[in-house]
PDB file of N, CA and C in Angstrom:
ATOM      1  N   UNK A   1     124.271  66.091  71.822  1.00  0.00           N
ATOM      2  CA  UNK A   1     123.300  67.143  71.609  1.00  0.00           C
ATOM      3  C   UNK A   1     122.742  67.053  70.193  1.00  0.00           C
ATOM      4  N   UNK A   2     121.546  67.214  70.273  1.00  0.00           N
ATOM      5  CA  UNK A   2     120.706  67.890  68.663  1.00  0.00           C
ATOM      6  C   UNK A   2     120.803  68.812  68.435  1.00  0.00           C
ATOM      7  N   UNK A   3     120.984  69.265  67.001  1.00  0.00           N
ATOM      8  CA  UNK A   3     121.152  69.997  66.832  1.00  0.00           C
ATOM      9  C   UNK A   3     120.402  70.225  64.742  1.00  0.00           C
ATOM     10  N   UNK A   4     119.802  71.522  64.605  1.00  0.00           N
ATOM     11  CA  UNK A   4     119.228  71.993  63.535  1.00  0.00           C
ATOM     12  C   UNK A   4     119.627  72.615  62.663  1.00  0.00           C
ATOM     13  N   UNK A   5     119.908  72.093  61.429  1.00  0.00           N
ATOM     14  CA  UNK A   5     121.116  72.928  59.991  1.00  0.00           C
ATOM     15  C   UNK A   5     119.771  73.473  59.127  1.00  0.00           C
ATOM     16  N   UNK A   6     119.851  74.357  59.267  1.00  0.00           N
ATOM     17  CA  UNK A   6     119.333  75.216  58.138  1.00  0.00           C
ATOM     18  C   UNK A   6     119.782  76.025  57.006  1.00  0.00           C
ATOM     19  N   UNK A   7     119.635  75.217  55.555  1.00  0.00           N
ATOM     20  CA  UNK A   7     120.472  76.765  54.699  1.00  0.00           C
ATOM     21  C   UNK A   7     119.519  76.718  53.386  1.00  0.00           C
ATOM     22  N   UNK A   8     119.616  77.983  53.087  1.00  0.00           N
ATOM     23  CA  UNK A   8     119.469  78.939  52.110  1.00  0.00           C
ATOM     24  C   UNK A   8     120.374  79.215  51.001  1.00  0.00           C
ATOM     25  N   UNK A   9     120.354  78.454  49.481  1.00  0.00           N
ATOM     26  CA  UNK A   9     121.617  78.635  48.705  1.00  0.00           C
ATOM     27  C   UNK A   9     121.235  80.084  48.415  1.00  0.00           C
ATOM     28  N   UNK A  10     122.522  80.780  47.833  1.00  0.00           N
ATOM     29  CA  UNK A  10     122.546  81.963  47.261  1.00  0.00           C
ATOM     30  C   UNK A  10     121.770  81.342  45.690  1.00  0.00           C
ATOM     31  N   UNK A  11     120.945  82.161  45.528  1.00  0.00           N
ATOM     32  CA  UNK A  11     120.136  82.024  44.034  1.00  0.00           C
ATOM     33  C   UNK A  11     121.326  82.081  42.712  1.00  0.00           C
ATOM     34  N   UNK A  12     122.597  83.050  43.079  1.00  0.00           N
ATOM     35  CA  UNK A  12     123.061  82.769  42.128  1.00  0.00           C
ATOM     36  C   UNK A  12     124.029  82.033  42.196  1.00  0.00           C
ATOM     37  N   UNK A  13     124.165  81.118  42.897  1.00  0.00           N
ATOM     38  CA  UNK A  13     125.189  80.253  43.088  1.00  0.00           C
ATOM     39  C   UNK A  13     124.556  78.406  43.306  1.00  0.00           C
ATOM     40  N   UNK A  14     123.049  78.552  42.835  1.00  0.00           N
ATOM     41  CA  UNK A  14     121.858  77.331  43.269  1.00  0.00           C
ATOM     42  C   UNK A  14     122.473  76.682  42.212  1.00  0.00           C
ATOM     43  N   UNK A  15     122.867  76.327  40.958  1.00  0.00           N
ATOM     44  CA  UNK A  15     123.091  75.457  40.346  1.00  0.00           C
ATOM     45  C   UNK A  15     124.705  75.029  40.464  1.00  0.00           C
ATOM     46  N   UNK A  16     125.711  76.092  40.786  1.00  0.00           N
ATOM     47  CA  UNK A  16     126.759  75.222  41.742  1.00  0.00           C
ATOM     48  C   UNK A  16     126.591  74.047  43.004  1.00  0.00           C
ATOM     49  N   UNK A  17     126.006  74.907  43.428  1.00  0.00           N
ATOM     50  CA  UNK A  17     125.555  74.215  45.051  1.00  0.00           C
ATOM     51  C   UNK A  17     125.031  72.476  44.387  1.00  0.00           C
ATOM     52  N   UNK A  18     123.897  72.537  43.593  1.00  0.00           N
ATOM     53  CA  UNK A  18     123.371  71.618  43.526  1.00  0.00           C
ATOM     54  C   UNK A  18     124.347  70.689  42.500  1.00  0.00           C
ATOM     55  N   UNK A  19     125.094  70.897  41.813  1.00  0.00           N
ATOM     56  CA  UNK A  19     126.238  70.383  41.113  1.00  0.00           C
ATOM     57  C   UNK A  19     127.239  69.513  41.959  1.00  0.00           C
ATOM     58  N   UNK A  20     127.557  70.218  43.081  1.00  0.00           N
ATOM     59  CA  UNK A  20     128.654  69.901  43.949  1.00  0.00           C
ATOM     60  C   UNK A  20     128.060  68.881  44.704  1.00  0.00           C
ATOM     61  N   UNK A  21     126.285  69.178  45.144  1.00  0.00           N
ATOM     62  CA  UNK A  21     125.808  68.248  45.965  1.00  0.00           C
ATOM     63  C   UNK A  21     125.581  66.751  45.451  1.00  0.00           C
ATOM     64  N   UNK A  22     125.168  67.011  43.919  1.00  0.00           N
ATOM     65  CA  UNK A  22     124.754  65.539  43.347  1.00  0.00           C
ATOM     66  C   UNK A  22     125.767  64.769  43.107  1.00  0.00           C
ATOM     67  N   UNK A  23     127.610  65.579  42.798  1.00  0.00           N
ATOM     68  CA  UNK A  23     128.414  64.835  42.778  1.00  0.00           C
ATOM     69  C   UNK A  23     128.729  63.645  44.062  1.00  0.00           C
ATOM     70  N   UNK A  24     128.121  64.054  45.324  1.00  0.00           N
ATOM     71  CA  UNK A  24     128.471  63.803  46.385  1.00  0.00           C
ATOM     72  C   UNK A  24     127.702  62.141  46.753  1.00  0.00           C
ATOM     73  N   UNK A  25     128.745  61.383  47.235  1.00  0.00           N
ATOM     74  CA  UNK A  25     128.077  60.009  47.318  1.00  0.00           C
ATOM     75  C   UNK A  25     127.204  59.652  48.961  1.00  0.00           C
ATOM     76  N   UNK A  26     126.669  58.768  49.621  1.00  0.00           N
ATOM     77  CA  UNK A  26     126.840  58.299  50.630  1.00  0.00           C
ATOM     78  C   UNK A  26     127.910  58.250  51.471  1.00  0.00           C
ATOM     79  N   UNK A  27     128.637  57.689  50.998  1.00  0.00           N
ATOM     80  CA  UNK A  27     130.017  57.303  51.236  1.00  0.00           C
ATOM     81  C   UNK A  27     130.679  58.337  51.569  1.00  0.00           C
ATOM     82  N   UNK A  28     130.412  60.063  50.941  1.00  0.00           N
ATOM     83  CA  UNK A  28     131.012  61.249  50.814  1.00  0.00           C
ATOM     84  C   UNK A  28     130.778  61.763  52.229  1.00  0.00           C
ATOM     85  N   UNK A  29     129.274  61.539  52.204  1.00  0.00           N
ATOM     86  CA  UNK A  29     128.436  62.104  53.689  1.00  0.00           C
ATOM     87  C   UNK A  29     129.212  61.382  54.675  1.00  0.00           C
ATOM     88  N   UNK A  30     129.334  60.308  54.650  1.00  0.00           N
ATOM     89  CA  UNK A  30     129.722  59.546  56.011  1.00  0.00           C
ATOM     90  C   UNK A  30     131.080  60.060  56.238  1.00  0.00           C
ATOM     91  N   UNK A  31     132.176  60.030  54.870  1.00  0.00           N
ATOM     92  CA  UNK A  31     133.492  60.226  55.217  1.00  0.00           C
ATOM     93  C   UNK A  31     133.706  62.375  56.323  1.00  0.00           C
ATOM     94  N   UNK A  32     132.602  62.749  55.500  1.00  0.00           N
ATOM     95  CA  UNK A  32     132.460  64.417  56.222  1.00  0.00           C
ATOM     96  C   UNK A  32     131.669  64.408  57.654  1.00  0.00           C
ATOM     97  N   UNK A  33     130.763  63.410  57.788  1.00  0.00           N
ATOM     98  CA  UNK A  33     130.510  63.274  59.393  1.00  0.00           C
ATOM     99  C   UNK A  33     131.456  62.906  60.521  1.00  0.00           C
ATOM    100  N   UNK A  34     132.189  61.804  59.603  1.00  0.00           N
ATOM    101  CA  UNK A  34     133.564  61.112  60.605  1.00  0.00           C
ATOM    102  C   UNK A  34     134.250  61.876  60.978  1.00  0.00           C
ATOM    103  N   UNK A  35     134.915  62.968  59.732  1.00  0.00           N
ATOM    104  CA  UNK A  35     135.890  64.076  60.239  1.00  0.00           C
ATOM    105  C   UNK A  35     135.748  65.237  60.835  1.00  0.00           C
ATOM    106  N   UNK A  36     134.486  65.462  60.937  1.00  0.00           N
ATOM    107  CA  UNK A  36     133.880  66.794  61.889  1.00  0.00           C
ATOM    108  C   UNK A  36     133.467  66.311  63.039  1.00  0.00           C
ATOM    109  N   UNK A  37     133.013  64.835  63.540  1.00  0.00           N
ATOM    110  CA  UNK A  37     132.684  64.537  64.706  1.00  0.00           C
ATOM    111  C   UNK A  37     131.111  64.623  64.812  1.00  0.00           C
ATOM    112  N   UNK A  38     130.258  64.182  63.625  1.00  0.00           N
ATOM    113  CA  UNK A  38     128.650  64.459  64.090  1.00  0.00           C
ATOM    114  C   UNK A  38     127.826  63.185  63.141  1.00  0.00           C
ATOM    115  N   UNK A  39     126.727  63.182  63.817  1.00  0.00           N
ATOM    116  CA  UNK A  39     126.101  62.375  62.967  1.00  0.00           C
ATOM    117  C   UNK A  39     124.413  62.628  62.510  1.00  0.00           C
ATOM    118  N   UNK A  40     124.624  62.492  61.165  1.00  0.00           N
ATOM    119  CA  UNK A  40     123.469  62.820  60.508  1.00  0.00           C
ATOM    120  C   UNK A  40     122.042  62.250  61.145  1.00  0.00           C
ATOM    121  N   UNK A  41     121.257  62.561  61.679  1.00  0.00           N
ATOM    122  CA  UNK A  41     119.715  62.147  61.522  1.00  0.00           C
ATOM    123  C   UNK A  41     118.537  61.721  60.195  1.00  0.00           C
ATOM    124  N   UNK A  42     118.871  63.277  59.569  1.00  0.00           N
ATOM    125  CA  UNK A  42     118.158  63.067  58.771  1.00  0.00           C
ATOM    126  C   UNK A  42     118.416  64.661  58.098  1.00  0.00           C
ATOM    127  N   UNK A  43     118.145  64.553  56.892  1.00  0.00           N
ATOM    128  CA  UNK A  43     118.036  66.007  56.023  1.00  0.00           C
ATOM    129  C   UNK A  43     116.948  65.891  54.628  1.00  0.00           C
ATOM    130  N   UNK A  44     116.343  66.884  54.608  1.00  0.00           N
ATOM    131  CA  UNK A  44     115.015  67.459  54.128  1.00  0.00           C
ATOM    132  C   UNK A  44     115.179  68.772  53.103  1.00  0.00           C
ATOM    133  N   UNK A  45     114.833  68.739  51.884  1.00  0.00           N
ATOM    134  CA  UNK A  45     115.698  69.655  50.810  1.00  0.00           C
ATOM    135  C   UNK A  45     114.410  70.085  50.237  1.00  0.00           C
ATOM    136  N   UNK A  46     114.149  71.151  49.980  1.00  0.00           N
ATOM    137  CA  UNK A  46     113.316  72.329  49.120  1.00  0.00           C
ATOM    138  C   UNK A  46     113.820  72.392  48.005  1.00  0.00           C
ATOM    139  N   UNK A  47     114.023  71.784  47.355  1.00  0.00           N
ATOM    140  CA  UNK A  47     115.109  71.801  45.849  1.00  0.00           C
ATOM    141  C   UNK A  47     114.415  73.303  45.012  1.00  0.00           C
ATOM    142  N   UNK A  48     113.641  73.231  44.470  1.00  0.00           N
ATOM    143  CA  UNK A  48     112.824  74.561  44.050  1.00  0.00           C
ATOM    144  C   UNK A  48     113.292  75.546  45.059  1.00  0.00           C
ATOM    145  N   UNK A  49     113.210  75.787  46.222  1.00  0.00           N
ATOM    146  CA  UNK A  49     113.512  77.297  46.221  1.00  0.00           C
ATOM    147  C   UNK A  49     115.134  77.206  46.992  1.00  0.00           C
ATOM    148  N   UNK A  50     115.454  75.825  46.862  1.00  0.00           N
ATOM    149  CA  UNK A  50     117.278  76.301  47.310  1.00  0.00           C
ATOM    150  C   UNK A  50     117.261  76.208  48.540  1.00  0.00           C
ATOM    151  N   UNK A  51     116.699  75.446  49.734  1.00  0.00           N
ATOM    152  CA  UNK A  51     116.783  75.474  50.991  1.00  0.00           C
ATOM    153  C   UNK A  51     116.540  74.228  51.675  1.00  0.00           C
ATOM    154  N   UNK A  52     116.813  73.819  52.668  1.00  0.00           N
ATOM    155  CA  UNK A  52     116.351  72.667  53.479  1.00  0.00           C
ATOM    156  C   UNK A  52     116.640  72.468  54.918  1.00  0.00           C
ATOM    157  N   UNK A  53     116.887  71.625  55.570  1.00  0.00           N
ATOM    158  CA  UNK A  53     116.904  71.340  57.171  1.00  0.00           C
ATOM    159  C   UNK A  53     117.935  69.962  57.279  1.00  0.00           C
ATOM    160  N   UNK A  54     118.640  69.789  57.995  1.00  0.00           N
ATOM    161  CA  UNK A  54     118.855  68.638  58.702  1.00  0.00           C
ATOM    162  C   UNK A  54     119.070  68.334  60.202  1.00  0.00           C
ATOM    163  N   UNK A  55     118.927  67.318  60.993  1.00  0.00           N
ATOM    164  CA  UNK A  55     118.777  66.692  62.284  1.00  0.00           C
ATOM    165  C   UNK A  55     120.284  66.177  62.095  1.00  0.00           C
ATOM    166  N   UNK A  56     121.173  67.044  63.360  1.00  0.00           N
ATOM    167  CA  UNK A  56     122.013  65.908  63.386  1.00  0.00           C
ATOM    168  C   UNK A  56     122.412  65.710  65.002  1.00  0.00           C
ATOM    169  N   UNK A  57     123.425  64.649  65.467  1.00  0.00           N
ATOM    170  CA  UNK A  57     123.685  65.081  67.010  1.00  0.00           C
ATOM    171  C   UNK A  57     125.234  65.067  66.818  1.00  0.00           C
ATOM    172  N   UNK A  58     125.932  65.910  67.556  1.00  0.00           N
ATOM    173  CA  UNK A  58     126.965  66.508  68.035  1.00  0.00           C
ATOM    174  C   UNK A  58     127.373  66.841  69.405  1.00  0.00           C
ATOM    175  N   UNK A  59     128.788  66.382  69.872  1.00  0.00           N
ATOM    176  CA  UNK A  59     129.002  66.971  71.302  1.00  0.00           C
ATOM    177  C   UNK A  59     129.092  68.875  71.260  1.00  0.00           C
ATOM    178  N   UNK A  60     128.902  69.466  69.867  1.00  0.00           N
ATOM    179  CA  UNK A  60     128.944  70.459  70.156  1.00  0.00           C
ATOM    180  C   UNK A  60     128.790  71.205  68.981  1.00  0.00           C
ATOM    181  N   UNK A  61     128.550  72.691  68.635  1.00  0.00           N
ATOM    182  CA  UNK A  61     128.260  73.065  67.602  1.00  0.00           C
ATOM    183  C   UNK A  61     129.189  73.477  66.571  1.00  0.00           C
ATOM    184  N   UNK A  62     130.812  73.284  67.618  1.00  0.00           N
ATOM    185  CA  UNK A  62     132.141  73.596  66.984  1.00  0.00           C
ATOM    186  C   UNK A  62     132.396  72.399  65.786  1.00  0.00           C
ATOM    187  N   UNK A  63     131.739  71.312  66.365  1.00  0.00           N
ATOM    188  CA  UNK A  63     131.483  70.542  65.502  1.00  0.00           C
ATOM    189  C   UNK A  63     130.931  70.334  64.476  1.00  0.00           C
ATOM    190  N   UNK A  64     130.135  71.566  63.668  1.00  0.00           N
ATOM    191  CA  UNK A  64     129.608  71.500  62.604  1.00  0.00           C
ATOM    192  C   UNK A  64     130.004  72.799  61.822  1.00  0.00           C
ATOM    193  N   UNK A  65     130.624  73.398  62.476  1.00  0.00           N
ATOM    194  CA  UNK A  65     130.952  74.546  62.074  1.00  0.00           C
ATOM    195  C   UNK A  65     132.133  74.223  61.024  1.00  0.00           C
ATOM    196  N   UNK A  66     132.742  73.410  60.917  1.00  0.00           N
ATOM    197  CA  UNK A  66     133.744  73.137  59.921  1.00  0.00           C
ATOM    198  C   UNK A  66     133.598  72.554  58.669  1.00  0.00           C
ATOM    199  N   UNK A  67     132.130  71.451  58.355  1.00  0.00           N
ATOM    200  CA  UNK A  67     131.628  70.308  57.653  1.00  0.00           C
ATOM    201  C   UNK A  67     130.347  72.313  57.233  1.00  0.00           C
ATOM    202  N   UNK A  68     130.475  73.199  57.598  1.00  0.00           N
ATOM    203  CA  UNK A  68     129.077  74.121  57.636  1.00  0.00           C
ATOM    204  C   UNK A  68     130.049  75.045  55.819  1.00  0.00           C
ATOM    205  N   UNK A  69     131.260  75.185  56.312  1.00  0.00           N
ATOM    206  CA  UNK A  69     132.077  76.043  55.871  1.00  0.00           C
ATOM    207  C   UNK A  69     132.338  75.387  54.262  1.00  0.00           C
ATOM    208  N   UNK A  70     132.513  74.324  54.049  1.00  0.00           N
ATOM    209  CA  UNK A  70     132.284  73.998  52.495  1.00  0.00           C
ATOM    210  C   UNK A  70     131.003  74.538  51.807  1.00  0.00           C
ATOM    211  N   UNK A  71     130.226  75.066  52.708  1.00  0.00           N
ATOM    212  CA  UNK A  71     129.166  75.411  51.572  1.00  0.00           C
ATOM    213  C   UNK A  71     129.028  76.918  51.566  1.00  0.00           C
ATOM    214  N   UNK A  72     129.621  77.745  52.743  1.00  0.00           N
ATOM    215  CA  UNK A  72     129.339  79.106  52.945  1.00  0.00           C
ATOM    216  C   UNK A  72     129.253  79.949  52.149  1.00  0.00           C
ATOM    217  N   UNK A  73     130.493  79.573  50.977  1.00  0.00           N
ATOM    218  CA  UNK A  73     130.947  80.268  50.165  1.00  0.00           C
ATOM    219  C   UNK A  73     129.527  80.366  48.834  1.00  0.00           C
ATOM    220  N   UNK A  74     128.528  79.170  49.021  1.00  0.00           N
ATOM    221  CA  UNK A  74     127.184  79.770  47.306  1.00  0.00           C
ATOM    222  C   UNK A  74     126.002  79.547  48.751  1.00  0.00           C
ATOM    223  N   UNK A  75     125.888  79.817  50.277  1.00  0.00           N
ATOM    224  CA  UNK A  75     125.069  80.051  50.822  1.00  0.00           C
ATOM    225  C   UNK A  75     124.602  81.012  51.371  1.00  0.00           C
ATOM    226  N   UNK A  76     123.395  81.335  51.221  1.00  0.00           N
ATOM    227  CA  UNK A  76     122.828  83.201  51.777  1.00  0.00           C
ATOM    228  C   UNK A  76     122.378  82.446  53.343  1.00  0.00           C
ATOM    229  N   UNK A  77     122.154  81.945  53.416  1.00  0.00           N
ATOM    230  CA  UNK A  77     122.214  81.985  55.581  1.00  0.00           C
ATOM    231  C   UNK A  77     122.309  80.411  55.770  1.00  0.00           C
ATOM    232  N   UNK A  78     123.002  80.155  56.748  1.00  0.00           N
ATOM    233  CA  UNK A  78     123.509  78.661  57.508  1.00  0.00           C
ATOM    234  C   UNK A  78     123.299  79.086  58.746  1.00  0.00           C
ATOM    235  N   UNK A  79     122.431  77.832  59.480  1.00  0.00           N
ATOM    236  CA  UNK A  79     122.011  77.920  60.851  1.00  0.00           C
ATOM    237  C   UNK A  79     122.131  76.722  61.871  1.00  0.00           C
ATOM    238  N   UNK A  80     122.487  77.123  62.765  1.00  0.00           N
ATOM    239  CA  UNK A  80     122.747  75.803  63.553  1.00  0.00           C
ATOM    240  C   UNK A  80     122.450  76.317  65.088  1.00  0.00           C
ATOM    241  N   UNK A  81     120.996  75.550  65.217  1.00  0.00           N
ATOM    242  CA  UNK A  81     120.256  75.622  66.337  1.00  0.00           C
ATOM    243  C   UNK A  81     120.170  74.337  67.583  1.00  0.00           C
ATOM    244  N   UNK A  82     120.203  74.389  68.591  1.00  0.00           N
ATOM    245  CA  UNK A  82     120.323  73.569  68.807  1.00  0.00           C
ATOM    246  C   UNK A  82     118.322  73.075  69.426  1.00  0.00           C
ATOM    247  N   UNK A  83     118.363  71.722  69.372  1.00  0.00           N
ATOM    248  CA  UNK A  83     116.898  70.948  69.706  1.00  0.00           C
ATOM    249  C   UNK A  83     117.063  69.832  70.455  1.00  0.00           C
ATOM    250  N   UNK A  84     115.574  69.882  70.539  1.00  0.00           N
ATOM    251  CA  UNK A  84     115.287  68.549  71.728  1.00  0.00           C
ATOM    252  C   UNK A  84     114.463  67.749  71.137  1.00  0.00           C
ATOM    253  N   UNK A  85     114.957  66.449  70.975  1.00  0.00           N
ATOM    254  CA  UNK A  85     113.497  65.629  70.697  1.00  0.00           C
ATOM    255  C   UNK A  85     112.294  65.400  71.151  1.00  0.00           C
ATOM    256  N   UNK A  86     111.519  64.687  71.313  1.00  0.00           N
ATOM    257  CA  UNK A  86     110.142  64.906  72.398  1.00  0.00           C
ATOM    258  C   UNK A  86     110.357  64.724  73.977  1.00  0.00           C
ATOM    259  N   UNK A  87     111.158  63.663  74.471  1.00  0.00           N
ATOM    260  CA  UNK A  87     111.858  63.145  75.356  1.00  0.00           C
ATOM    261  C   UNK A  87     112.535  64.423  75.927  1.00  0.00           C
ATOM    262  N   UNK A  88     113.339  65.305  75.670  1.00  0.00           N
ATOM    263  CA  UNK A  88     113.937  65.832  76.175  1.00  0.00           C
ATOM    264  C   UNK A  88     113.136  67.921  76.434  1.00  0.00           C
ATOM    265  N   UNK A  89     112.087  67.572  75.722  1.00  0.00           N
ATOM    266  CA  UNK A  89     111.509  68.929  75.636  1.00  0.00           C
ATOM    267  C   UNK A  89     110.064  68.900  76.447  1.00  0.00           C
ATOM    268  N   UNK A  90     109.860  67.082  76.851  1.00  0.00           N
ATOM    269  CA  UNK A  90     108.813  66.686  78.031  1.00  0.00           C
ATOM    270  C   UNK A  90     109.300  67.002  79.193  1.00  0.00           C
ATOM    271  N   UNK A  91     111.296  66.457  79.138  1.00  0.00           N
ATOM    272  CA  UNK A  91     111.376  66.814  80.784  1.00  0.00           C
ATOM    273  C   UNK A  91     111.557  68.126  81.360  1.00  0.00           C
ATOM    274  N   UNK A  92     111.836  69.430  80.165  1.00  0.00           N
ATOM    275  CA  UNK A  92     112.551  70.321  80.394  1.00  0.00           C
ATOM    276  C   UNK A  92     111.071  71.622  80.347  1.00  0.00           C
ATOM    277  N   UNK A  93     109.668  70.889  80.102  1.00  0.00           N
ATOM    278  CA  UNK A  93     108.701  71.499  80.046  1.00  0.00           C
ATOM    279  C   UNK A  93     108.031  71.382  81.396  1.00  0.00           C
ATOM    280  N   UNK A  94     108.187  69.700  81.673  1.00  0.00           N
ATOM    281  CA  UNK A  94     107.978  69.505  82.949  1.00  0.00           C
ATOM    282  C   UNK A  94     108.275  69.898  84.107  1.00  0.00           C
ATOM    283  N   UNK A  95     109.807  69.930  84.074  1.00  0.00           N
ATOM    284  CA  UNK A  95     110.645  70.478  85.322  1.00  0.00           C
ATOM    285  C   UNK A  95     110.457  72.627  85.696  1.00  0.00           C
ATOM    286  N   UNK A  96     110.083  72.709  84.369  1.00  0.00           N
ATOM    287  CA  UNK A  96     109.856  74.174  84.724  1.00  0.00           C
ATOM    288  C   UNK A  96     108.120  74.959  84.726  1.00  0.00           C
ATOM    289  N   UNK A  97     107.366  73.815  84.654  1.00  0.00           N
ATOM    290  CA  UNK A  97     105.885  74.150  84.687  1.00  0.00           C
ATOM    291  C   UNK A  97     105.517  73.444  86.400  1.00  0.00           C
ATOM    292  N   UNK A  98     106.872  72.749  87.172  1.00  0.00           N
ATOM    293  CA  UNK A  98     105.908  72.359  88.704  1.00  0.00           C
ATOM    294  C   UNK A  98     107.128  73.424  89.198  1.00  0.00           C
ATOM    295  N   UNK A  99     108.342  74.477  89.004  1.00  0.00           N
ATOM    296  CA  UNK A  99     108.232  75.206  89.570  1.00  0.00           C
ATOM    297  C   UNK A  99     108.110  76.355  89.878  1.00  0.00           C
TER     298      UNK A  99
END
């Protein structure tokens, strides 16, 4: 499944957040995808106002909920939505517009 991370740092906690994040390698990301069970797509950062998005897929959302929780603590909202790529939002538009 796809799935959509959305967060919002707490303003007063934006230069922790971003401290903790720049310490963080490649290598860091991959070792925190392995152990939660998901894999990154892609992530997209608003640095100025403290917010961004990422694409990842997961068998489930329990699965991000743990890799979500290192940051909860300097974040004002974390979201995890789930999505469809084009492929999957053609068939599911399709199948319910012929009946």
């Amino acid at each position: 499944m796809l799935f959509m991370l959305e967060y919002q740092i707490n303003h007063s906690q934006k230069m922790d957040a971003f401290g903790a994040f720049a310490s963080m390698s490649p290598d860091d990301d991959a070792a925190i995808e392995a152990a939660h069970g998901y894999r990154q797509i892609g992530r997209w950062h608003d640095t100025v106002n403290g917010r961004g998005v990422a694409i990842v897929e997961a068998e489930s959302s329990e699965a991000l909920h743990g890799s979500l929780m290192m940051w909860a603590g300097m974040a004002e909202t974390l979201s995890i939505t789930p999505v469809l790529d084009d492929a999957g939002a053609r068939a599911v538009i399709s199948a319910n517009l012929s009946s």
